[in-house]
Protein backbone atom coordinates (compact mmCIF):
# COMPACT_ATOMS: atom_id res chain seq x y z
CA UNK A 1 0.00 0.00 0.00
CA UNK A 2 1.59 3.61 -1.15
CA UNK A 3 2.17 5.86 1.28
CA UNK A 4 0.01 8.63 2.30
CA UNK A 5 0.87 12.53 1.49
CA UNK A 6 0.81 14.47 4.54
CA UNK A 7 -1.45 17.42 4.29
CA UNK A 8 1.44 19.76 5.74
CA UNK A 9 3.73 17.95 3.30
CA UNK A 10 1.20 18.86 0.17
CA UNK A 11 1.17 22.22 1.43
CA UNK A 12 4.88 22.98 1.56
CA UNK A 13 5.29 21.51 -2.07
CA UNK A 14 2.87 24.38 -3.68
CA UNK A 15 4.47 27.12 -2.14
CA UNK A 16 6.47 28.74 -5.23
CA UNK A 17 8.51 31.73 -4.87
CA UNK A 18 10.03 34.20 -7.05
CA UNK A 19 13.68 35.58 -7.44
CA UNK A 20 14.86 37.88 -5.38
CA UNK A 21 16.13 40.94 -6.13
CA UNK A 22 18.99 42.18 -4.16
CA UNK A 23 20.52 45.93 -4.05
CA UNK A 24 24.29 45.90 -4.46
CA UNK A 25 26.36 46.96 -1.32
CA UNK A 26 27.81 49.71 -3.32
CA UNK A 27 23.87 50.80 -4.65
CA UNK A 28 22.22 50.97 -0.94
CA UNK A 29 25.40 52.90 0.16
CA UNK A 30 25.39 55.40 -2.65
CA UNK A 31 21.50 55.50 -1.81
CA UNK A 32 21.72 56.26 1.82
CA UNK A 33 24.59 58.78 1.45
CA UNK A 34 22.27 61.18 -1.41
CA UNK A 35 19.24 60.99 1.09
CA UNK A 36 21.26 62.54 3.42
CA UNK A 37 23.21 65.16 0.62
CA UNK A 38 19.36 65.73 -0.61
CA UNK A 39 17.47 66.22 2.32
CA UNK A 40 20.51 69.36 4.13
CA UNK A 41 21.57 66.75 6.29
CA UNK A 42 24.67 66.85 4.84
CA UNK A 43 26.03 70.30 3.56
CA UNK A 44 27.54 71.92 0.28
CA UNK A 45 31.34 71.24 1.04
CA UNK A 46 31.19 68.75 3.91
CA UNK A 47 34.00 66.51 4.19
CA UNK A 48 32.94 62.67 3.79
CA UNK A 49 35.19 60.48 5.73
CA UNK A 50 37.72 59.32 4.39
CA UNK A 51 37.77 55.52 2.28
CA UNK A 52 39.30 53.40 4.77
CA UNK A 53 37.32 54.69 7.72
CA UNK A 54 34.20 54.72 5.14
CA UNK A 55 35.42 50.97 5.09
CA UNK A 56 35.24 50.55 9.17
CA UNK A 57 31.82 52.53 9.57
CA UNK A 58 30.06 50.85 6.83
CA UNK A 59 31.88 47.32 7.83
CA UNK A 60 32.04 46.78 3.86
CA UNK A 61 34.22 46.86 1.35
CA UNK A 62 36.91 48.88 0.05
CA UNK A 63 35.74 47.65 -3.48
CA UNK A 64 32.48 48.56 -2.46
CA UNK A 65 33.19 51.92 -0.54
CA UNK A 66 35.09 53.04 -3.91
CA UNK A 67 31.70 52.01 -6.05
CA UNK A 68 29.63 54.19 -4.22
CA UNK A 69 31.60 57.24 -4.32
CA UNK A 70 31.81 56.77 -8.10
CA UNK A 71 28.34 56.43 -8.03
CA UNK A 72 27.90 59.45 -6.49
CA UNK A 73 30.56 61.34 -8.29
CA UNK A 74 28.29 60.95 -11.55
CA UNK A 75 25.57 62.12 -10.43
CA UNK A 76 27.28 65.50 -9.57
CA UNK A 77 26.65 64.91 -5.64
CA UNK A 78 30.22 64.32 -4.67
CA UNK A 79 33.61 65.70 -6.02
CA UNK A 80 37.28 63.52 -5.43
CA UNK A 81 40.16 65.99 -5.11
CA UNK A 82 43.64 63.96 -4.81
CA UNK A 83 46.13 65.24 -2.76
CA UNK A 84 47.35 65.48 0.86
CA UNK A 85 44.02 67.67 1.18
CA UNK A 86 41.82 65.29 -0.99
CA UNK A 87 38.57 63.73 -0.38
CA UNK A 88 35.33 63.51 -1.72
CA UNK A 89 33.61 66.64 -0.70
CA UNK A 90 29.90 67.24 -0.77
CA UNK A 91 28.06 69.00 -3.71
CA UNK A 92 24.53 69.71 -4.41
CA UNK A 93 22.78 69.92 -7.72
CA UNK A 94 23.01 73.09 -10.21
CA UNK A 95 21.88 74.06 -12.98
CA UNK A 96 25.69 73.01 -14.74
CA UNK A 97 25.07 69.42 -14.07
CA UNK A 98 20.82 69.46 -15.14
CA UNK A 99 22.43 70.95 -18.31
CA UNK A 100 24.86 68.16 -18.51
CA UNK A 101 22.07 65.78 -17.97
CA UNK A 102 20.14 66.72 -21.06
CA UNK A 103 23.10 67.17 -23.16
CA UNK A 104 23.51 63.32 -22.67
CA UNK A 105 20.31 62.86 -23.39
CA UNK A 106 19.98 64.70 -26.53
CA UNK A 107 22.95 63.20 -28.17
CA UNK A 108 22.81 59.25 -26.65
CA UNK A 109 19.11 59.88 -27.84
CA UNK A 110 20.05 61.70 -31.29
CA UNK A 111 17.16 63.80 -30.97
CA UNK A 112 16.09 65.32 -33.98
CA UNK A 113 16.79 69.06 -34.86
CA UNK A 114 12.88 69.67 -35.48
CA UNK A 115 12.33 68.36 -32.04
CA UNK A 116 14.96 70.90 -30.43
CA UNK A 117 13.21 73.76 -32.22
CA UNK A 118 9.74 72.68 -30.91
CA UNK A 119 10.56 72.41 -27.60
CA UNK A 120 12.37 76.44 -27.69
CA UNK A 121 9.32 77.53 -28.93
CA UNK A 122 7.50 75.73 -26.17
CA UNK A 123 9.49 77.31 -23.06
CA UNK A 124 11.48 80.22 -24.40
CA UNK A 125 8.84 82.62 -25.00
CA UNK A 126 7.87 82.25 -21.23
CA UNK A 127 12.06 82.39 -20.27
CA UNK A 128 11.00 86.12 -21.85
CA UNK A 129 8.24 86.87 -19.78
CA UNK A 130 9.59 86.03 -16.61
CA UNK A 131 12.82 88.14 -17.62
CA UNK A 132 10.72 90.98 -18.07
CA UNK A 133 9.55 90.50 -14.81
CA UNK A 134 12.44 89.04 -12.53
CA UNK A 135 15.87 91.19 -14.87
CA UNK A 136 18.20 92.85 -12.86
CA UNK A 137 20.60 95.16 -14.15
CA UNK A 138 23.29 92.83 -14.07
CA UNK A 139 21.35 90.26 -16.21
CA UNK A 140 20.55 93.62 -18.84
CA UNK A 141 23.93 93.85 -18.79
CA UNK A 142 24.16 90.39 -20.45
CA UNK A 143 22.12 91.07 -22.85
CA UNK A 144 23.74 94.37 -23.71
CA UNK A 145 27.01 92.73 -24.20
CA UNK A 146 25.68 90.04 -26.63
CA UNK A 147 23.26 92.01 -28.52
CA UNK A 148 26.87 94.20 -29.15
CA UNK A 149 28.72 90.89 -30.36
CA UNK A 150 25.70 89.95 -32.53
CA UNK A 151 25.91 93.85 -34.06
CA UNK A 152 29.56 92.87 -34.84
CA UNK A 153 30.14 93.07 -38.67
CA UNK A 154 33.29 91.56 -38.24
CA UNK A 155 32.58 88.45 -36.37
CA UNK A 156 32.98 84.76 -37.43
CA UNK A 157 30.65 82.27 -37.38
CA UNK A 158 31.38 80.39 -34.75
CA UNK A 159 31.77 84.30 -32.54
CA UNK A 160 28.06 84.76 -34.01
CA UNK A 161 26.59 81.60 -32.92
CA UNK A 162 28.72 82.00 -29.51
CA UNK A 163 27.10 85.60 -29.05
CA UNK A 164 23.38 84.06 -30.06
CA UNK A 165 23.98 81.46 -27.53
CA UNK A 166 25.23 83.91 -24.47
CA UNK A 167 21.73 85.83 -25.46
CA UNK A 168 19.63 83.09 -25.49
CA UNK A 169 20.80 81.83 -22.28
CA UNK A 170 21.12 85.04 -20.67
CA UNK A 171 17.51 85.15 -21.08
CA UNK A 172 16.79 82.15 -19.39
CA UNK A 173 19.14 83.64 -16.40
CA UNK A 174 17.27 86.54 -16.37
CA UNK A 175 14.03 84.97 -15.19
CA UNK A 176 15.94 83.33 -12.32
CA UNK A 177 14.18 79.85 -12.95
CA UNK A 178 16.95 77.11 -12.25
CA UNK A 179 15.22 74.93 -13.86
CA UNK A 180 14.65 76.52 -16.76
CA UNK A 181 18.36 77.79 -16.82
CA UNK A 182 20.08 74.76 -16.94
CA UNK A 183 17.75 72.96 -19.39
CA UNK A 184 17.73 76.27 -22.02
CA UNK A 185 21.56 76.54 -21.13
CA UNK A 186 21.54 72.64 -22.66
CA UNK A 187 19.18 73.43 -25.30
CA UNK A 188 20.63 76.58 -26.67
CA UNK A 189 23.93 74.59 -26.40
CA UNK A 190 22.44 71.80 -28.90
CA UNK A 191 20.76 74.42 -30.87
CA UNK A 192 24.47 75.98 -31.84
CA UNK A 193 26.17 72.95 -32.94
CA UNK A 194 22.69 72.15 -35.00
CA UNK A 195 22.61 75.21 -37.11
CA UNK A 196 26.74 76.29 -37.08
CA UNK A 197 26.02 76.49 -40.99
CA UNK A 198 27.63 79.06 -42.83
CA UNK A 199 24.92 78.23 -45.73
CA UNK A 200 22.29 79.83 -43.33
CA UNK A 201 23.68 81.84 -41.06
CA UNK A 202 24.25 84.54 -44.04
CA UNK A 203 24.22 88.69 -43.66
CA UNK A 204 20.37 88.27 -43.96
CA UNK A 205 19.63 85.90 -40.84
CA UNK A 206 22.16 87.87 -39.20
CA UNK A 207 20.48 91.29 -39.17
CA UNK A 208 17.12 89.57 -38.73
CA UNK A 209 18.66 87.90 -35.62
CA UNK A 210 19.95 91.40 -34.15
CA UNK A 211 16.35 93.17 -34.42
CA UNK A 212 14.78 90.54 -32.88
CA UNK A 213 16.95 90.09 -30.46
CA UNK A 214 17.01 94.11 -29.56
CA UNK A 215 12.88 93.99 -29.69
CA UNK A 216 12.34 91.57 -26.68
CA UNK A 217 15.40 93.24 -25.32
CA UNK A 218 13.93 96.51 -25.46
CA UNK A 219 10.69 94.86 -23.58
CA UNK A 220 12.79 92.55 -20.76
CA UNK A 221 14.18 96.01 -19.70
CA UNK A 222 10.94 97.93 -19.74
CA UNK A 223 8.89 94.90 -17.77
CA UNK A 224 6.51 93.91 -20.61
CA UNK A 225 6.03 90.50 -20.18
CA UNK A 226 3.42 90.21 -22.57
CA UNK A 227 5.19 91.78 -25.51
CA UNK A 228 8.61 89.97 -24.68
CA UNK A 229 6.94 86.63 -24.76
CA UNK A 230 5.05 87.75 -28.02
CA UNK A 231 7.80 88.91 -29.76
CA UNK A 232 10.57 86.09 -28.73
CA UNK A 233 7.39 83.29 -29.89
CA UNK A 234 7.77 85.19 -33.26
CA UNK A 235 11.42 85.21 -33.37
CA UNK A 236 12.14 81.34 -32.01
CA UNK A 237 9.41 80.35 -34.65
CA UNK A 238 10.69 82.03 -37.53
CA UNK A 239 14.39 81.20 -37.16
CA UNK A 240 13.43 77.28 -36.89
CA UNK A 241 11.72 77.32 -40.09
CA UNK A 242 14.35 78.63 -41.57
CA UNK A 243 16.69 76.80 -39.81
CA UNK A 244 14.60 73.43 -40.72
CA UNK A 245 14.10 74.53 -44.29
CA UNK A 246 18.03 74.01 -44.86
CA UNK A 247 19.00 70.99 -43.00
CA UNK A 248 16.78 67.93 -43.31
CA UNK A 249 18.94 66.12 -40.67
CA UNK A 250 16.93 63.94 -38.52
CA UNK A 251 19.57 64.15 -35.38
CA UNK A 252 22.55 66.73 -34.37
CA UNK A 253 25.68 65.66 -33.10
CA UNK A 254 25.95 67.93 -30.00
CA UNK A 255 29.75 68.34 -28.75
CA UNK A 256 30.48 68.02 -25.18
């Protein structure tokens, strides 16, 4: 006569489980340190111990230690200085690193040119209107100097573009958005390499470029929101259909 299955025996037997998935050392250490860089706890500048008494506090690895601060270090939360007086030293986000952020993106993403253009028509105009409303002399300033190196009959190309781009983005400063300053810093960056084309950029884009660029100008200073955001949706518009009208590219290369 067979033997008879236990009930607990039948019961144990159906239980199925599932992998589990566990965080590597290095991960939940690079995790708990940016909670703490994130949430104040630890300060722009602070001093993180040092790796081997990371090592003795953590009771892990050196392998692992070194991971995490690596970790870290790309995501712009920590920097390593060698020397006697070395370390990794707190940091805390800016608008430099967002921009570097979306600069990866756009080119491991090879987003089109059109795409670019769409998206400056989408936030720049508003970049205007809170300029007019949040510009401070020194940010006029800005915008003085670069409207002068656009005027310049005897710049380059590449002095041109550089003195569009300082505009563009001094724009963006002026409305004193973060945010929006470190991804229109990234997007005006893309923009240049996408349209350094000496094919379009010709005396005729050029003096277009300066009158627009003197009209919202000319409202930033005087507080018109309204009217800089009107006339910079005019002026982003009309330079990315021309723009798009010579280069049928479907991706820029954007250079770091």
């Amino acid at each position: 006569m067979a033997p008879v299955e236990s009930k607990s025996t039948s019961t144990r037997s159906s239980v199925v489980l599932t992998p589990v998935d566990v965080p590597k050392a290095s991960d939940v250490l690079a995790r708990e340190l940016r909670e703490r860089i994130l949430s104040g706890e630890l300060t722009e500048g602070t001093a993180l111990p040092a790796e081997r008494e990371l090592v003795k506090q953590t009771q892990m690895s050196r392998a692992t230690v070194r991971e995490a601060l690596r970790i870290l270090e790309v995501q712009n939360l920590v920097r390593v200085r060698a020397g006697r007086a070395g370390g990794a030293f707190v940091q805390r986000p800016t608008t430099k690193s967002m921009a570097s952020s979306v600069t990866l993106m756009i080119r491991g993403q090879k987003i089109k040119l059109a795409d670019l253009m769409e998206t400056r028509e989408a936030l720049e105009p508003f970049c205007a209107e809170l300029a007019a409303r949040n510009r401070t002399d020194d940010d006029l300033a800005v915008l003085d100097k670069a409207n002068k190196d656009i005027a310049d009959p005897d710049a380059d190309l590449p002095a041109f573009l550089q003195a569009n781009l300082d505009w563009h983005v001094g724009v963006a400063m002026a409305g004193h958005n973060e945010l929006l300053i470190g991804f229109m810093t990234a997007l005006s960056h893309a923009i240049y390499t996408g349209t350094e084309n000496a094919a379009f950029v010709d005396n005729d884009v050029r003096a277009v470029t300066q009158r627009a660029h003197k009209s919202i100008t000319t409202a930033i200073r005087s507080g018109d929101s309204e009217a800089a955001a009107r006339r910079m949706r005019r002026h982003v518009h009309s330079y990315a259909k021309a723009a798009l009208a010579m280069d049928e590219r479907d991706a820029i290369s954007v250079d770091d």
